[in-house]
Protein backbone atom coordinates (compact mmCIF):
# COMPACT_ATOMS: atom_id res chain seq x y z
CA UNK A 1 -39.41 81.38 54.11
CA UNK A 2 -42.50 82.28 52.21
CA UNK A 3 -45.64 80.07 52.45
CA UNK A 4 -47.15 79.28 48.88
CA UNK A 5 -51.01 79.07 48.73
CA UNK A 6 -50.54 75.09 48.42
CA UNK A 7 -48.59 75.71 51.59
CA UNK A 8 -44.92 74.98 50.34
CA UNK A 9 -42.58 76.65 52.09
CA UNK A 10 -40.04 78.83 49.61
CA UNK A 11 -36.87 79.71 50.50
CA UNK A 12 -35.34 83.26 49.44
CA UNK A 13 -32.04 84.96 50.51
CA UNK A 14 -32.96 88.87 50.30
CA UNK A 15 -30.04 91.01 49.61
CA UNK A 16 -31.88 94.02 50.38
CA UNK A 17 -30.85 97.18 48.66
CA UNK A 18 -32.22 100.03 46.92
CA UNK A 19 -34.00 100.45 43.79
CA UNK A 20 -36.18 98.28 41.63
CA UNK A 21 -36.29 94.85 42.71
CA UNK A 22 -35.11 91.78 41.11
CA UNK A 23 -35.95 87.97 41.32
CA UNK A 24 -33.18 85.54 40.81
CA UNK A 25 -34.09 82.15 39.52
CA UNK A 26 -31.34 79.69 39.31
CA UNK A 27 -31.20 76.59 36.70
CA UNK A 28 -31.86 73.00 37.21
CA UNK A 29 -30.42 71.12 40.59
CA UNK A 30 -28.63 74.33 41.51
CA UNK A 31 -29.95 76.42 44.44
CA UNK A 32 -30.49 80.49 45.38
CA UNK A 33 -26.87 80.54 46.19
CA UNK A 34 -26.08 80.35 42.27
CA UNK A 35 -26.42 84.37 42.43
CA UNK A 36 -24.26 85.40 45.75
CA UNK A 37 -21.61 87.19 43.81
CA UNK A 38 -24.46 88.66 41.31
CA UNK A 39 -26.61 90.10 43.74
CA UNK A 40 -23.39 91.15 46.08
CA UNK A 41 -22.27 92.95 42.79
CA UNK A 42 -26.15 94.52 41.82
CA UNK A 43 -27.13 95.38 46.04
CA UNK A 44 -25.92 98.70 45.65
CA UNK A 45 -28.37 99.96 43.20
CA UNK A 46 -31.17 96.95 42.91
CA UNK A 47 -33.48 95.12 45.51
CA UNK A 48 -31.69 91.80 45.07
CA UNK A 49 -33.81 88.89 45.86
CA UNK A 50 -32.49 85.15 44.92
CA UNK A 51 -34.86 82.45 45.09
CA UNK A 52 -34.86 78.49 45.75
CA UNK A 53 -37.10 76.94 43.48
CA UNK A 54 -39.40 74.33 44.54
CA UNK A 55 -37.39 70.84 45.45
CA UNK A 56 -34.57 72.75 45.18
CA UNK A 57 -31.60 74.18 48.20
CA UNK A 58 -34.18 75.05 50.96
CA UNK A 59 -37.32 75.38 49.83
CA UNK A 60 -39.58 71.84 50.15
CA UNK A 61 -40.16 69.06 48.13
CA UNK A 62 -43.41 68.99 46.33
CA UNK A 63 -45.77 66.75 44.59
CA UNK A 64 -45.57 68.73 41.31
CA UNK A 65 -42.92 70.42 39.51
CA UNK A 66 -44.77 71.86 35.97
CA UNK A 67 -43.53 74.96 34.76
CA UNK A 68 -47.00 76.25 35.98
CA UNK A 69 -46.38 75.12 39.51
CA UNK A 70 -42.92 76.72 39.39
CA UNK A 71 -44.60 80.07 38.22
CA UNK A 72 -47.27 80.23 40.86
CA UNK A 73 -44.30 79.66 43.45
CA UNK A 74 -42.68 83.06 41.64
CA UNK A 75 -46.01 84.49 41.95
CA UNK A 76 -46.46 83.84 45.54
CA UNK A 77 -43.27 85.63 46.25
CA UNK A 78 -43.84 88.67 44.33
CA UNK A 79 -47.03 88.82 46.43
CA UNK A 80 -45.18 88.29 49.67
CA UNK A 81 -42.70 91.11 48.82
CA UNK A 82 -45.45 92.97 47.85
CA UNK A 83 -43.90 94.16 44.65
CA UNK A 84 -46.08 95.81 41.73
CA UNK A 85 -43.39 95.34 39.44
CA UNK A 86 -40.30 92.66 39.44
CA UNK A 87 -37.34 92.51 37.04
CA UNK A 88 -37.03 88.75 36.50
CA UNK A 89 -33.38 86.96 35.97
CA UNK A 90 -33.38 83.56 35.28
CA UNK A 91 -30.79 80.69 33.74
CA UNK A 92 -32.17 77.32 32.42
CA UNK A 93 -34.87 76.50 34.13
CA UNK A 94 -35.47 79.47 35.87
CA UNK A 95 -35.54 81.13 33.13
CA UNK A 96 -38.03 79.06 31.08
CA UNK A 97 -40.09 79.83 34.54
CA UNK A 98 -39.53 83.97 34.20
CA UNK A 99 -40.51 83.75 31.08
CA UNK A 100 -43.38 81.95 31.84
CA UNK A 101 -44.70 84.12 34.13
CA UNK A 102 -43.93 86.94 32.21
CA UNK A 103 -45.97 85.55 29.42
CA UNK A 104 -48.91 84.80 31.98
CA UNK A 105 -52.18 87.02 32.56
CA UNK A 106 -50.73 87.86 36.09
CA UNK A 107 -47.45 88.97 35.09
C-alpha cells in the first residue's frame, strides 16, 4: 500500500521485472487485477506495476474522485517507486487520468 499525501492508502500489485517501468491504470469500477495477464505477458522485459485507483479494488474510499485527485494519487506512486520516468497505460478512466498527468506540469 502506498500512503497518498491526503493519507489514502493506494493499493498496487508490483510485478517486478526489468527494464523501464510501467503504470497500469484500469477503467471505471474495474480494479488492478484488469492487467494480470498484461503485466504476466510484459514482466520479462518491463517493471510492471498495476494500480487500484482511488475507491476502487483495494485502495480506500475517498471524499473526492476529480480527475485531479486521481492524478495526484498517480503522482504519489511514481514518487513512492521513486521513478524519474514512467510509461503510463491506461483504459477509460485510467486513461483520461494518464493523460492527465501526462499533460500536467509534474509529468
Amino acid at each position: 500500500m502506498i500512503r497518498t499525501a491526503e493519507g489514502l492508502s493506494i493499493n498496487c500489485i508490483d510485478w517486478a521485472g526489468t527494464g523501464d517501468p510501467i503504470l497500469f491504470l484500469h477503467g471505471g469500477s474495474l480494479t488492478c487485477h484488469t492487467w494480470d495477464l498484461v503485466c504476466l505477458a510484459l514482466r520479462d522485459s518491463h517493471r510492471c506495476v498495476a494500480v487500484d485507483l482511488r475507491g476502487h479494488g483495494d485502495s480506500a474510499w475517498a471524499d473526492s474522485y476529480t480527475v485531479d485527485a486521481y492524478v495526484r494519487d498517480v503522482a504519489a506512486v511514481i514518487v513512492d517507486f521513486g521513478w524519474a520516468r514512467v510509461h503510463l497505460v491506461g483504459m477509460s478512466l485510467g486513461g483520461i487520468v494518464a493523460a492527465h498527468y501526462a499533460a500536467s506540469a509534474g509529468a
